[in-house]
Protein backbone atom coordinates (compact mmCIF):
# COMPACT_ATOMS: atom_id res chain seq x y z
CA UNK A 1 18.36 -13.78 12.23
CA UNK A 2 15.67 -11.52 13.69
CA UNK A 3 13.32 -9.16 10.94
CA UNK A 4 15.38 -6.07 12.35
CA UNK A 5 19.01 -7.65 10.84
CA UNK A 6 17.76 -7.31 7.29
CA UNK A 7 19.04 -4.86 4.81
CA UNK A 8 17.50 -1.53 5.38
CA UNK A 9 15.74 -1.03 2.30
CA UNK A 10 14.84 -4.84 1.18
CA UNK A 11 11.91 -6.42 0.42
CA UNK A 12 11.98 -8.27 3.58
CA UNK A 13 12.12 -4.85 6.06
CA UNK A 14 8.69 -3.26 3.58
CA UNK A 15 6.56 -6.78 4.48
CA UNK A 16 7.44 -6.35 8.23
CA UNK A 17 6.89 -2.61 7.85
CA UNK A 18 3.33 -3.90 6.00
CA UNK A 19 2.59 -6.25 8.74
CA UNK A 20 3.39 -3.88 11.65
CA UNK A 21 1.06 -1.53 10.22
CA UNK A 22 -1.43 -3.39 8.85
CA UNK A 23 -3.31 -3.86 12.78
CA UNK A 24 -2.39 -0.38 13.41
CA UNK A 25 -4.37 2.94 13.67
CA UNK A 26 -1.82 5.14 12.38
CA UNK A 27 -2.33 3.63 9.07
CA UNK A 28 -4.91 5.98 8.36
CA UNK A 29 -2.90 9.03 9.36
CA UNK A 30 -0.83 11.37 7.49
CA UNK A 31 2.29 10.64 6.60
CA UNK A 32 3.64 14.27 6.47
CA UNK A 33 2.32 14.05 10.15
CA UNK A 34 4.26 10.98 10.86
CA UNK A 35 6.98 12.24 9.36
CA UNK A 36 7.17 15.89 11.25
CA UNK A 37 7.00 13.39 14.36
CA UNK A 38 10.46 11.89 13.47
CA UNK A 39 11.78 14.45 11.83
CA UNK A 40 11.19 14.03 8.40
CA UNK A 41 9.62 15.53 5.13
CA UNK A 42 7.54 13.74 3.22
CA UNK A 43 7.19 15.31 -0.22
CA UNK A 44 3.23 15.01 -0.58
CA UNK A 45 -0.07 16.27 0.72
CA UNK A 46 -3.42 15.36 1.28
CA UNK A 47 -5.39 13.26 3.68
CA UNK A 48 -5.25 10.79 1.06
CA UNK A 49 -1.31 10.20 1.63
CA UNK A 50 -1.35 7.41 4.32
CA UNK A 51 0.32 4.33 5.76
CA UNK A 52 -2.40 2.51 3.99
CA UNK A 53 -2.19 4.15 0.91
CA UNK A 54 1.12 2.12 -0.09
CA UNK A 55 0.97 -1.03 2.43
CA UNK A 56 -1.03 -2.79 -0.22
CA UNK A 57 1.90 -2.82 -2.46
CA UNK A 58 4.86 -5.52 -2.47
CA UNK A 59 7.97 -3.52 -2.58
CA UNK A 60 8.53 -4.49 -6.54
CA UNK A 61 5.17 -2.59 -6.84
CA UNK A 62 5.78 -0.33 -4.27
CA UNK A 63 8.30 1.07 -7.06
CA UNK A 64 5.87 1.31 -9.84
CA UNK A 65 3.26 3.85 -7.68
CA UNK A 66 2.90 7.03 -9.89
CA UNK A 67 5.17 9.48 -7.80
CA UNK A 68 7.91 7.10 -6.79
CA UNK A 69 8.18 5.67 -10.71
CA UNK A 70 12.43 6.07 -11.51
CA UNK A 71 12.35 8.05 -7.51
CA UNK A 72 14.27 5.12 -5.40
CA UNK A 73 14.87 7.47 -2.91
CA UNK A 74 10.74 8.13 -2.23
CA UNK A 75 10.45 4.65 -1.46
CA UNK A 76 13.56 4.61 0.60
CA UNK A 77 11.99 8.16 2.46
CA UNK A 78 8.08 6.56 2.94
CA UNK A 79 10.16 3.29 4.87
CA UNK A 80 12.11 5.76 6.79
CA UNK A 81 9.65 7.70 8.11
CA UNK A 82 7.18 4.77 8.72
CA UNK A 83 9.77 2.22 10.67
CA UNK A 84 11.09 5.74 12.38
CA UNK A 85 7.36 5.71 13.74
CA UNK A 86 7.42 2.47 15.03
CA UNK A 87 10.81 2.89 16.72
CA UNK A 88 9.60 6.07 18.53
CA UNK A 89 9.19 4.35 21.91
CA UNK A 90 11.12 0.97 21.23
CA UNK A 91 14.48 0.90 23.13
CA UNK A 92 14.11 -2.70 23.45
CA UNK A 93 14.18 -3.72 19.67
CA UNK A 94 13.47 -7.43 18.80
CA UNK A 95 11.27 -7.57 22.20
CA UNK A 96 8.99 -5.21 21.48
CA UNK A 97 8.13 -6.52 17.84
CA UNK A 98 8.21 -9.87 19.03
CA UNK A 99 5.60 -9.37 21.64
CA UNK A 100 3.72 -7.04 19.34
CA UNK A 101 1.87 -5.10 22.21
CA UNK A 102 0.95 -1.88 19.97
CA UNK A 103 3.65 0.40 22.43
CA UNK A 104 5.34 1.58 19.40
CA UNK A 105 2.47 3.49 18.30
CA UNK A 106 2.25 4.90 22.21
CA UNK A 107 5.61 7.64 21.83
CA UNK A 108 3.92 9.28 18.95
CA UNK A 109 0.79 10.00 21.24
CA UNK A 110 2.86 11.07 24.59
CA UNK A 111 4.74 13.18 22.16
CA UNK A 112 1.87 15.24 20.78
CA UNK A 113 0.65 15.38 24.37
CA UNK A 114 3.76 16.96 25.45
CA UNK A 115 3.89 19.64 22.87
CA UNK A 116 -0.07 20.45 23.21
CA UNK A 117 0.70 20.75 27.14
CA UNK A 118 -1.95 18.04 27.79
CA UNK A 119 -1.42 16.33 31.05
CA UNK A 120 -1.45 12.29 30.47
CA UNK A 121 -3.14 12.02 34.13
CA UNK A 122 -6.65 14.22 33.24
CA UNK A 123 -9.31 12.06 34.30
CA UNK A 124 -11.26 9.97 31.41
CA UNK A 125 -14.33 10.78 33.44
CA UNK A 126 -13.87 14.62 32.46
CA UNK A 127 -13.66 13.79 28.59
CA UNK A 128 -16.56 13.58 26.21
CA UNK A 129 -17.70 10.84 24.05
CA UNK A 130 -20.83 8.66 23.73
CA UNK A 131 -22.61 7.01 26.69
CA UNK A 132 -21.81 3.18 25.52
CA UNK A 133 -18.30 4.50 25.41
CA UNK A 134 -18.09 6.12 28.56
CA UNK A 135 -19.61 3.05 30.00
CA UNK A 136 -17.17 0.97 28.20
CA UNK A 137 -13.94 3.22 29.89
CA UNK A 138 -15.38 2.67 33.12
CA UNK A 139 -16.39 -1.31 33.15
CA UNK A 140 -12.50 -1.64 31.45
CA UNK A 141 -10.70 0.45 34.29
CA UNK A 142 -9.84 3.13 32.03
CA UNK A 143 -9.42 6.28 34.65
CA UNK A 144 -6.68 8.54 32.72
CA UNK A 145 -6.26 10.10 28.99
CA UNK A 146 -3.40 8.09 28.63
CA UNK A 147 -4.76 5.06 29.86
CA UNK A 148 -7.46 6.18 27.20
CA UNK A 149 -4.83 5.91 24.55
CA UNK A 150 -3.63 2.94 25.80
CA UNK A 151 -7.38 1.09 25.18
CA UNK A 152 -7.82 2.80 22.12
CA UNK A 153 -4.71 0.89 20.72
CA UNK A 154 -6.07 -2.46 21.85
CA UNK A 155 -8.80 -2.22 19.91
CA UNK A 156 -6.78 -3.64 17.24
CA UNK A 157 -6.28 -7.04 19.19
CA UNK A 158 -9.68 -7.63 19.42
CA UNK A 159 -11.19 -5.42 22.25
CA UNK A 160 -14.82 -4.22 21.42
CA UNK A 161 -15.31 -0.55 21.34
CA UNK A 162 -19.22 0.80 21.08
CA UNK A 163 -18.89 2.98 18.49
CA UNK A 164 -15.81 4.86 16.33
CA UNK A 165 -15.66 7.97 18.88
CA UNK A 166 -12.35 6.50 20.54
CA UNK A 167 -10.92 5.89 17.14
CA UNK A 168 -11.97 9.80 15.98
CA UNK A 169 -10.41 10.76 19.56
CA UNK A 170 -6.72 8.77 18.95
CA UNK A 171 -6.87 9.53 15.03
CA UNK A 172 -7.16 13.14 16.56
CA UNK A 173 -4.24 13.48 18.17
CA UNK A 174 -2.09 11.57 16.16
CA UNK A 175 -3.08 14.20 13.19
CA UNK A 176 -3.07 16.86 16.05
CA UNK A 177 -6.61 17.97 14.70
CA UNK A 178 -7.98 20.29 17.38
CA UNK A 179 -11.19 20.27 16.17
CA UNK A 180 -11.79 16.84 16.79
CA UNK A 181 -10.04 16.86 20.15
CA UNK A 182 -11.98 19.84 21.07
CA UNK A 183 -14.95 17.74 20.55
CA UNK A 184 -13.09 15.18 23.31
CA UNK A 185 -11.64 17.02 25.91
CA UNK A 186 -11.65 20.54 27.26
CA UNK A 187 -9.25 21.57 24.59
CA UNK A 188 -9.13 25.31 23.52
CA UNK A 189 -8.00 25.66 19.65
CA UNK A 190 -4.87 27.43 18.67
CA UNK A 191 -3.98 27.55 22.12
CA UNK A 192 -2.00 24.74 24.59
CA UNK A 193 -3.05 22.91 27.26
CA UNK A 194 -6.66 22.14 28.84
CA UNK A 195 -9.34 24.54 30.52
CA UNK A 196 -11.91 25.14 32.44
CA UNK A 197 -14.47 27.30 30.12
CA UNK A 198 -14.01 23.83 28.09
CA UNK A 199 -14.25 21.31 30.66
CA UNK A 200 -17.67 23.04 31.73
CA UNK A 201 -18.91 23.34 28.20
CA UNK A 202 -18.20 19.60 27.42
CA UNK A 203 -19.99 18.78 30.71
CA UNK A 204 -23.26 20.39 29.19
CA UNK A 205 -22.51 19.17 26.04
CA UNK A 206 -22.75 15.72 27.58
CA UNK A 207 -26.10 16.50 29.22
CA UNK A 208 -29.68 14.99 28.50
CA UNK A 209 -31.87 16.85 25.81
CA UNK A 210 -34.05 18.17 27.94
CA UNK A 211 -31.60 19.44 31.02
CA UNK A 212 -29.85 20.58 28.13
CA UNK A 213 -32.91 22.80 27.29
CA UNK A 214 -33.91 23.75 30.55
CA UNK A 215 -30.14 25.50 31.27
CA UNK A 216 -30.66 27.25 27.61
CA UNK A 217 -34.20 28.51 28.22
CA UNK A 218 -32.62 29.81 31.70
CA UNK A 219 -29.76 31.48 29.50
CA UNK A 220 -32.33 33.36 27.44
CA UNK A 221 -31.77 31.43 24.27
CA UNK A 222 -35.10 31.32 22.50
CA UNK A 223 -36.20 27.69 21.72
CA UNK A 224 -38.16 26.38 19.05
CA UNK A 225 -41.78 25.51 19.48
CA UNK A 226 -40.58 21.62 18.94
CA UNK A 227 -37.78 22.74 21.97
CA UNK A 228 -40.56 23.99 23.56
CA UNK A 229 -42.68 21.15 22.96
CA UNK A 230 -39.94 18.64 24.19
CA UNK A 231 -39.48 20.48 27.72
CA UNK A 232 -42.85 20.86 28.69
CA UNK A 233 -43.35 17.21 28.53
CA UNK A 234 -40.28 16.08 30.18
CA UNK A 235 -39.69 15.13 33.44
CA UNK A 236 -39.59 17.49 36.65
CA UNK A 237 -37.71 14.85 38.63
CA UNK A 238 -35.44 13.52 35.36
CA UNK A 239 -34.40 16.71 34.93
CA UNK A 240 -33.29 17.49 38.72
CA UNK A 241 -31.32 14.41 39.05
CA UNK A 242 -29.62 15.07 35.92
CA UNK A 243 -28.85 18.24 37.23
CA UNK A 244 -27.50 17.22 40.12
CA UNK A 245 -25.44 15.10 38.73
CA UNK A 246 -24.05 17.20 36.49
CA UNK A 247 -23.09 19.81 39.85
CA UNK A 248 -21.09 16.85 41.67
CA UNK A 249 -19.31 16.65 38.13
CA UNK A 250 -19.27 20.21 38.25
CA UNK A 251 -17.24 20.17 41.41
CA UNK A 252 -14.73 17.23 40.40
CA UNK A 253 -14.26 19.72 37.07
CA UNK A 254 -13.40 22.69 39.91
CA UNK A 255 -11.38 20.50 41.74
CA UNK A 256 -8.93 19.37 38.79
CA UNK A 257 -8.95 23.17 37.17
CA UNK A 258 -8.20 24.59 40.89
CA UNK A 259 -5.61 27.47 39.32
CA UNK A 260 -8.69 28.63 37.25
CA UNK A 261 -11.63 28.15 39.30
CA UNK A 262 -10.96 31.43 41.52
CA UNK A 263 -11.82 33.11 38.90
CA UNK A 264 -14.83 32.06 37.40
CA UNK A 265 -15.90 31.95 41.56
CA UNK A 266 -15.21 35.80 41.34
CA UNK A 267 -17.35 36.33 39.00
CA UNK A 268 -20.27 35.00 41.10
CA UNK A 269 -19.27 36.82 44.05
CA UNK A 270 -18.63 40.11 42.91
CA UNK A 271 -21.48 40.32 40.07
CA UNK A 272 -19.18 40.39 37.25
CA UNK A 273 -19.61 38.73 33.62
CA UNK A 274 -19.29 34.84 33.58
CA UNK A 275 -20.34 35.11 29.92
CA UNK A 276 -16.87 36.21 28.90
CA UNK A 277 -15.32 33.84 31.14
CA UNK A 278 -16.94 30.96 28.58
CA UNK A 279 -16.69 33.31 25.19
CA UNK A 280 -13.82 30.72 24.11
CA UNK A 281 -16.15 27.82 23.42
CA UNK A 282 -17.40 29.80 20.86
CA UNK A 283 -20.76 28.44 20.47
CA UNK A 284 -23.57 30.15 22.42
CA UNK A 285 -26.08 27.77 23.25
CA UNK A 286 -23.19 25.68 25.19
CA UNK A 287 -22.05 29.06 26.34
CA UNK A 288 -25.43 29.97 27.97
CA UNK A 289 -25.83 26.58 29.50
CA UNK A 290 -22.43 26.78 30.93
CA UNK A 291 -23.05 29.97 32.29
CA UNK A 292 -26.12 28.65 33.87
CA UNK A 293 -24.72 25.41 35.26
CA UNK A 294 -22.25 27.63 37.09
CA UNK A 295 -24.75 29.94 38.11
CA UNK A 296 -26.73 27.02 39.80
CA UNK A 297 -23.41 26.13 41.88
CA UNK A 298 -21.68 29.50 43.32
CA UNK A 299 -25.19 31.46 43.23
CA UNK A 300 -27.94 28.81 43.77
CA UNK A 301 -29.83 31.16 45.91
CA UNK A 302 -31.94 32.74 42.77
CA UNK A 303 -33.26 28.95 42.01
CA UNK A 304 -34.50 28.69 45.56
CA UNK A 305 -37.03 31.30 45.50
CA UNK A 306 -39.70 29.71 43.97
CA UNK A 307 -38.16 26.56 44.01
CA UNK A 308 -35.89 24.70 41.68
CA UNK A 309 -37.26 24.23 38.49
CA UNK A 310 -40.50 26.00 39.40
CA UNK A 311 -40.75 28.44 36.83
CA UNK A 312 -40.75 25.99 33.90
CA UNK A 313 -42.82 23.67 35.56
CA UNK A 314 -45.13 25.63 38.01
CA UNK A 315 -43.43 25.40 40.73
C-alpha cells in the first residue's frame, strides 16, 4: 500500500506530511499564506505560525499543542492545508512522492507569479542578488526566474548556494513579500507585474562603490567627505569599464522592457523630466544614478565634451 492509501487524518499521513516537509523551504512560511494558496483559513497569525512550528510534533503530541488542546478539527485543518500544498502541482500522485524531486513546492511559486503578473521567462541576468550568487546562476545554467526557482528548491538536495539571498528571494514569493522581491527583481510595490524604472534602479544598485558614486555625484547628490574620499582615489579606467558594462546591460534591460522604453527615450529627446520617470523606486540616491545611467545612453553627447569622466578626474 503506497503512503497516499492511508487514512486521511492518521498518524501515518502527519509523519509523511513531516518528512515531505522537513527538506522543504516552505517550512518556514506562513501557514495562513499556504493556506490562502489552497483555499483555506488557517485560524492564526504571526510569522511564528509555520510548517515547522508543528512538524516537530508526533501526531499524539501534535494534539496536545496549546491551541489545538480538545480542537480535533485544528489538527485535521493544519494537515489539510499542508498536504493541499504539496498536491498543488502533483497530478501524478505516488510518482511524484516517490521520486521526491521538490515539484510539489513548484505550483505554489508559478501561482504567485501568475497573480503578481510576473513573467516566468525574465532573464536571471536582469535580477539582483550577490556577486557569488550571480556567478553561481550562471556556472549552473540558470537563465530564467523560473529556472531560478527551480535551483532555489534544489538547494535542499544538496546543491551549494553562496549565501542565503536565493533563499530570501524564494521565501519572498512564497510569502508574496514585495519588499523583499523588490530587493530581487524590478518589482514595483502595490502594483503587478515588472518595470523598467526598477529594472534600471536594480542595475545601479548592483554597481561597484565607486561607479556607484561617480553616477550620484553626477546626479547632484552631495557625498560625504569619506564618499568623497573613496572616489578620488578610485580608478579612472575601473570605473569606465564598469560603466560600460553596465550600458550593454542597460540595453539588454531596453530590449526586454521594449513597451516602456519609448518613453523614458522621449524624455531624452524632447528635454523632458526622466526624474519622474524613476520617482517609483522611491529612494533618491538610486533615483539620481538611474537618471544618470540613462542620461549616459540616449544623451551621451554632454560626457563627450571634456571627455568621459573628465570632470571628476581632470580630464
Amino acid at each position: 500500500m503506497g503512503e497516499k492509501n492511508i487514512e486521511k487524518y492518521s498518524a501515518e499521513e502527519w509523519d509523511y506530511i513531516r518528512r515531505r516537509y522537513s527538506s522543504s523551504i516552505l517550512s518556514e512560511t506562513e501557514i495562513g499564506k499556504l493556506g490562502q494558496n489552497v483555499g483555506i483559513s488557517w485560524p492564526f497569525k504571526g510569522r511564528g505560525e509555520t510548517p515547522a512550528k508543528y512538524t516537530d510534533y508526533d501526531f499524539e503530541e501534535l494534539k496536545t499543542v496549546p491551541g489545538f488542546i480538545g480542537k480535533v478539527s485544528r489538527v485535521k485543518v493544519l494537515m489539510d492545508i499542508l498536504r493541499e500544498t504539496l498536491a498543488f502541482d502533483s497530478p501524478f500522485g505516488d510518482l511524484v512522492a516517490s521520486l521526491e524531486i521538490g515539484s510539489l513546492e513548484d505550483a505554489t511559486f508559478t501561482h504567485s507569479l501568475d497573480k503578481l503578473g510576473i513573467p516566468e521567462d525574465f532573464p536571471a541576468t536582469l535580477m539582483h542578488f550577490s556577486e557569488d550568487t550571480q556567478e553561481l546562476l550562471k556556472n549552473e545554467g540558470v537563465g530564467t526566474l523560473i529556472e531560478c526557482v527551480h535551483f532555489c528548491q534544489n538547494i535542499a538536495q544538496g546543491i551549494p548556494i553562496g549565501g542565503d539571498d536565493l533563499k530570501g528571494f524564494l521565501n519572498s514569493l512564497a510569502q508574496k513579500d514585495e519588499w523583499v522581491m523588490a530587493k530581487h527583481m524590478p518589482y514595483r510595490r502595490g502594483e503587478r507585474g515588472l518595470h523598467l524604472a526598477e529594472a534600471i534602479g536594480l542595475l545601479c544598485e548592483g554597481l561597484d562603490t565607486p561607479t556607484q558614486l561617480y553616477f550620484m555625484q553626477e546626479g547632484g547628490i552631495t557625498l560625504s567627505d569619506e564618499e568623497q574620499e573613496a572616489l578620488a582615489s578610485s580608478s579612472k579606467l575601473n570605473i569606465e569599464a564598469s560603466v560600460k558594462c553596465a550600458l550593454d546591460k542597460f540595453a539588454k534591460v531596453l530590449e526586454w522592457f521594449s513597451a516602456e522604453a519609448p518613453e523614458l527615450q522621449q524624455a531624452f529627446a524632447t528635454g523632458g523630466s526622466p526624474e519622474r520617470f524613476f520617482i517609483t523606486i522611491n529612494e533618491l540616491r538610486r533615483e539620481r544614478m538611474a537618471v544618470e545611467l540613462s542620461k549616459l545612453y540616449f544623451a551621451p553627447k554632454r560626457e563627450k565634451k571634456s571627455g568621459f569622466l573628465g570632470r571628476i578626474f581632470g580630464g
